[in-house]
Protein backbone atom coordinates (compact mmCIF):
# COMPACT_ATOMS: atom_id res chain seq x y z
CA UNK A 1 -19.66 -29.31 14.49
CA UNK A 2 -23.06 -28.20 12.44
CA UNK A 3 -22.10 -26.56 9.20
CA UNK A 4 -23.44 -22.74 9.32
CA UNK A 5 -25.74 -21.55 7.14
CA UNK A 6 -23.56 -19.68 4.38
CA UNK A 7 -24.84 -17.02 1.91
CA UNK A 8 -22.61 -16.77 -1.23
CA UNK A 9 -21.76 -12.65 -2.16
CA UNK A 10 -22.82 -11.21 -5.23
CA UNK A 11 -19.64 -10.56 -7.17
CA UNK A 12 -18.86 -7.27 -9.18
CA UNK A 13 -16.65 -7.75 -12.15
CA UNK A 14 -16.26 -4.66 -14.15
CA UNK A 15 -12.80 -3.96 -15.43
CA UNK A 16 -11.82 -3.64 -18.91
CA UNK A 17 -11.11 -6.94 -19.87
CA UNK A 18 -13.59 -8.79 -17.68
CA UNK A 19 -15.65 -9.94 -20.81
CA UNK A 20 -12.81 -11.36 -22.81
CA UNK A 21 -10.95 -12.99 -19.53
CA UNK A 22 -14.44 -14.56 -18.64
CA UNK A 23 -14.71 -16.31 -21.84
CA UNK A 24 -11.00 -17.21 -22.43
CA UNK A 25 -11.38 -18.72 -18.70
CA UNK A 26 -14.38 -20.84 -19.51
CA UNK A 27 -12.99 -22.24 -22.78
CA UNK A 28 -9.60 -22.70 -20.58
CA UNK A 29 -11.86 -24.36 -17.59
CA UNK A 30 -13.60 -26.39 -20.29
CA UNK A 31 -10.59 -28.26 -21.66
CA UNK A 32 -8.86 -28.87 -18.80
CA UNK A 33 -7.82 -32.15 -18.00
CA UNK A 34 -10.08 -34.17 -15.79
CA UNK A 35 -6.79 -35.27 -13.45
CA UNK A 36 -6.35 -31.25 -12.54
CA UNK A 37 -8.53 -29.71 -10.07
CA UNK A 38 -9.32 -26.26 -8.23
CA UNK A 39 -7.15 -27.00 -5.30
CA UNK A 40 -4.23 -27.76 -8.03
CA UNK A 41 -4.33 -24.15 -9.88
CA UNK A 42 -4.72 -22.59 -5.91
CA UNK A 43 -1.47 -23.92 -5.22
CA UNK A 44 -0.14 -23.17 -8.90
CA UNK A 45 -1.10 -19.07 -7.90
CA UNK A 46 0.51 -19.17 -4.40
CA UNK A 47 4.01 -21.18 -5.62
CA UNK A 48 4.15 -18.55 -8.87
CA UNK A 49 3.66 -15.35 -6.54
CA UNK A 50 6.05 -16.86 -4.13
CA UNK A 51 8.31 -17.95 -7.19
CA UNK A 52 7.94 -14.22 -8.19
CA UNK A 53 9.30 -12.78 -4.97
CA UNK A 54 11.97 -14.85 -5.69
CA UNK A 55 12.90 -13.59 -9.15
CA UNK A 56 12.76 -10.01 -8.21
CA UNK A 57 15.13 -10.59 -5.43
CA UNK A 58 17.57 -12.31 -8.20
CA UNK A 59 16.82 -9.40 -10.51
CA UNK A 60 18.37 -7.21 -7.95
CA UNK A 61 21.58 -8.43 -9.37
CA UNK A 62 21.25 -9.58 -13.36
CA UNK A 63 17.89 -8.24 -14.95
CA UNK A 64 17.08 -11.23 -16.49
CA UNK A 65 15.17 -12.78 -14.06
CA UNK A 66 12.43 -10.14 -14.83
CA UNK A 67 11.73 -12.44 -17.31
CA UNK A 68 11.18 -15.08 -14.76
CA UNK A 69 9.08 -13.12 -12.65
CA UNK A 70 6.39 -12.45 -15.46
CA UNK A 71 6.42 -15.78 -16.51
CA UNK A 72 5.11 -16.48 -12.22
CA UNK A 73 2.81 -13.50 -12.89
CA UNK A 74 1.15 -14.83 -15.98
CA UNK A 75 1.26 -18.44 -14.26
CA UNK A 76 -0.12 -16.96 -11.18
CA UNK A 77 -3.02 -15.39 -13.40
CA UNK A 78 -4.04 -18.17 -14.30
CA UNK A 79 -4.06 -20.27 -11.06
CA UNK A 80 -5.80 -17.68 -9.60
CA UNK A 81 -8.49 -16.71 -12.05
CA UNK A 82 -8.92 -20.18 -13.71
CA UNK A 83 -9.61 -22.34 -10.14
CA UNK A 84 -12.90 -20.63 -9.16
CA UNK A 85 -14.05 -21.20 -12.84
CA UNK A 86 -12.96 -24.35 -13.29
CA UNK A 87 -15.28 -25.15 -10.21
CA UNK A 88 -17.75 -23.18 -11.76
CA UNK A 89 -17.67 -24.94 -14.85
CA UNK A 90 -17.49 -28.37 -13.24
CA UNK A 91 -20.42 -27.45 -10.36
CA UNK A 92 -17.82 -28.25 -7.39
CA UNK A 93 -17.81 -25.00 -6.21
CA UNK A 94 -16.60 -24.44 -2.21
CA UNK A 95 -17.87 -21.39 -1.62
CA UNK A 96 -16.36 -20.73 1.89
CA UNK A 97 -13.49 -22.56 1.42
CA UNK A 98 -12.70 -21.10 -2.09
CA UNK A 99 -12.92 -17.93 -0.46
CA UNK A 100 -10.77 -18.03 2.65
CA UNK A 101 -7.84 -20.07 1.15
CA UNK A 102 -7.79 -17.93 -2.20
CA UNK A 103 -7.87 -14.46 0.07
CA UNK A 104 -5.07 -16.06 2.43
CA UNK A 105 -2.76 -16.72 -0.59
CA UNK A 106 -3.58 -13.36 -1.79
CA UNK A 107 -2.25 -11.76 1.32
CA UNK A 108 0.78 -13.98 1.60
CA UNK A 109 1.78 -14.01 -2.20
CA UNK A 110 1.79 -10.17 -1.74
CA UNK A 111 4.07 -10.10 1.18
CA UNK A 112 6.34 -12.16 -0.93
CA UNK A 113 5.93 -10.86 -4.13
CA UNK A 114 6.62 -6.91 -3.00
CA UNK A 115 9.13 -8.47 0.28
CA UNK A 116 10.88 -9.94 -2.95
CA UNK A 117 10.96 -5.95 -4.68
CA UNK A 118 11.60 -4.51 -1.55
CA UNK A 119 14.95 -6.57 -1.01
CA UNK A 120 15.83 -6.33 -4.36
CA UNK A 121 16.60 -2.66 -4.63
CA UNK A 122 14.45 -2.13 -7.60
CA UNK A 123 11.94 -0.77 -5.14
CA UNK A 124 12.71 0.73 -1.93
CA UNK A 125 12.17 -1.30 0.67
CA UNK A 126 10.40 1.59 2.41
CA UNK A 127 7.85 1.98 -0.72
CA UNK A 128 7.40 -1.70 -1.14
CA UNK A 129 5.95 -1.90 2.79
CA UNK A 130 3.87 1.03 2.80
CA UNK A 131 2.57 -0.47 -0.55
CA UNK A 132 2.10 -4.25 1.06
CA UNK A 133 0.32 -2.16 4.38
CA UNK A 134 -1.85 -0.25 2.19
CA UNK A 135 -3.18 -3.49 -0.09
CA UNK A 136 -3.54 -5.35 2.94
CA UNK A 137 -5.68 -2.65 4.32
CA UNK A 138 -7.42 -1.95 1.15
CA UNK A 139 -7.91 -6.46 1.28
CA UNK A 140 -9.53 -5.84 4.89
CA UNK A 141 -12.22 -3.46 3.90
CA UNK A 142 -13.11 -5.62 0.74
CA UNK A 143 -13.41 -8.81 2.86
CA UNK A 144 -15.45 -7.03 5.70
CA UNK A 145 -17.81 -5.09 3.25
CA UNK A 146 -18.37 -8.77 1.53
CA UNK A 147 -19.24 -10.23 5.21
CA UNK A 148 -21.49 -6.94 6.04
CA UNK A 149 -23.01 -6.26 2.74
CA UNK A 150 -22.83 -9.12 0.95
CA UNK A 151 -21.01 -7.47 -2.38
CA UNK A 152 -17.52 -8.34 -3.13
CA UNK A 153 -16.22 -5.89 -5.20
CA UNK A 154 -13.74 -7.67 -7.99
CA UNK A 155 -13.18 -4.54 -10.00
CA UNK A 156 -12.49 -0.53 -9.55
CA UNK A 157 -12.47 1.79 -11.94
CA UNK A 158 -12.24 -0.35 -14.71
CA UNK A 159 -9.21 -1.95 -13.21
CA UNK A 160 -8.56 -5.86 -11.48
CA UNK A 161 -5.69 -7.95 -10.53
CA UNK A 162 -5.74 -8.62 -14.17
CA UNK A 163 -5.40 -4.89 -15.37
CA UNK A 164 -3.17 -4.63 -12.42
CA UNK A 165 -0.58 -7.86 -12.90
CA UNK A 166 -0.47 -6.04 -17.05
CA UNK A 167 0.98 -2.99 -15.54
CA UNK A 168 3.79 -5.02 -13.77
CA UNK A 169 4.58 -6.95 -16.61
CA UNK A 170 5.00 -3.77 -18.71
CA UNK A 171 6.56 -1.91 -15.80
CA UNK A 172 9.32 -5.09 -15.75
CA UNK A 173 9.76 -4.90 -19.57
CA UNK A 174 10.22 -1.25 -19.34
CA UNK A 175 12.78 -1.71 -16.98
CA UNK A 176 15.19 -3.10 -18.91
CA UNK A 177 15.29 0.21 -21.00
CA UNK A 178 15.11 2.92 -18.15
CA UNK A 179 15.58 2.35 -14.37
CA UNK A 180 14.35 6.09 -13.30
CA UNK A 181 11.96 8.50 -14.41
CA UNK A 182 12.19 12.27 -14.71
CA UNK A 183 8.98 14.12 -12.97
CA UNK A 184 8.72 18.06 -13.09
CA UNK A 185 12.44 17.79 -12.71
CA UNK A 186 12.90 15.14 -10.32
CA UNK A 187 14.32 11.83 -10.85
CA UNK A 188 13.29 8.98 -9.30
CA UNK A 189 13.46 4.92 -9.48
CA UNK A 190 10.85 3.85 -12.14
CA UNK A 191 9.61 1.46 -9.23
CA UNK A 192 9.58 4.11 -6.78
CA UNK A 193 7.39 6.27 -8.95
CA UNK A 194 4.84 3.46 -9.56
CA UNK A 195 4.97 2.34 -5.75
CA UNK A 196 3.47 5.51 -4.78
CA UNK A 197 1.24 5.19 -8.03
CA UNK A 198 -0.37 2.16 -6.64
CA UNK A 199 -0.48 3.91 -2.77
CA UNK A 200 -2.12 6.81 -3.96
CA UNK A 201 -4.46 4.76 -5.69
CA UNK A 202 -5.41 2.22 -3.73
CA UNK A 203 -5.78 4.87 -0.33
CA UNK A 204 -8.24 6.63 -2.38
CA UNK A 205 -10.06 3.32 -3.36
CA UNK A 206 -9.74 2.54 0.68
CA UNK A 207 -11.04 5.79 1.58
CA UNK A 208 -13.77 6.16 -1.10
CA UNK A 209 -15.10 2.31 -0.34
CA UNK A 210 -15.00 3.12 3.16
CA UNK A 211 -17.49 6.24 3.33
CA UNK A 212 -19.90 4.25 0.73
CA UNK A 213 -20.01 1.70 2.80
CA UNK A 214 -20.48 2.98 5.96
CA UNK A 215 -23.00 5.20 4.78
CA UNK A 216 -24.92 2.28 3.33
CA UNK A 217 -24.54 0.26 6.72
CA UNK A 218 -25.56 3.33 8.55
CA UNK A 219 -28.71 3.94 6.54
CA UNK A 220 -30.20 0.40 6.11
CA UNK A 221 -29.21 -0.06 10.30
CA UNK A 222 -30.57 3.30 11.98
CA UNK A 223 -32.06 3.72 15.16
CA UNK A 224 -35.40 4.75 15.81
């Protein structure tokens, strides 16, 4: 079969610790051993979100294993953001391969990382699927405005996975201290409250990406 022609998207990195993750991932990418490759830290990010899952669902019962989970988070960082550098760095780069299997983990280390919340009981299993359904529908829109427009969009608002895998790692430490939180009167799980956070969020990032970028489609494709 005849390789198609493939034309790499410009990437958008903006958030607020993009400079000082790019360089700590180059000087990472730089000394790392020649035996390890891209495809090894791809499979380190899927096996720590999966390994994740798995630690919230034990948390359900002793705590402690919040302590596993951000060790798979910060592990998972670093599979994830290191592998595309270190191909980078090394001039292997893949670009359509690198970006279907690192967007397939993504979706299926989500659906084990919040399927592992969900039947915890630290989140409500309710919140933790409307949360997976809205990221995977916020993941769509990225991956068809990257095929349409040729823009993939790493960062909003100052915030990435990075930003985003911080919060949870606070939001696990915190737990330990207080398990609900007191709003206008109400009290509610502290994973409840940042469930709908993160779906507020991200269905205003869904629904603001999706006018732009119709309205840009629309306007460079109108009929005469």
């Amino acid at each position: 079969m005849p390789v198609q022609e493939f034309q790499t998207a410009m990437r958008t990195q903006e958030s607020i610790l993009s400079r000082a993750e790019k360089k700590a991932l180059i000087w990472m990418a730089e000394r790392m051993p020649a035996a390890i490759n891209s495809d090894h830290l791809t499979l380190l990010s899927l096996v720590a979100m999966i390994g994740a899952g798995a630690a919230y669902w034990a948390a359900g019962t002793n705590l402690q294993w919040l302590w596993a989970v951000n060790a798979c988070i910060i592990l998972n960082w670093a599979g994830d953001s290191l592998d595309g550098t270190l191909a980078r760095v090394r001039r292997r780069q893949r670009p359509r391969y690198g970006f279907y299997v690192d967007h397939l983990i993504d979706c299926v280390g989500a659906v084990a990382l919040l399927g592992g919340l969900g039947w915890s009981g630290i989140m409500s299993l309710r919140e933790a699927v409307i949360l997976l359904l809205v990221y995977l529908m916020l993941s769509i829109e990225s991956y068809l405005a990257t095929y349409t427009l040729g823009h993939f969009q790493l960062s909003h608002f100052g915030f990435s996975p990075t930003e985003l895998r911080l919060l949870l790692i606070a939001g696990n430490i915190t737990l330990f201290f207080r398990r609900d939180v007191n709003i206008f009167g109400w009290t509610h799980p502290l994973f409840d409250f940042g469930a709908w956070c993160g779906i507020a969020g991200m269905a205003f990032l869904l629904v603001y990406s999706a006018i732009r970028n119709t309205a840009r489609l629309y306007a460079q494709e109108k009929l005469s």
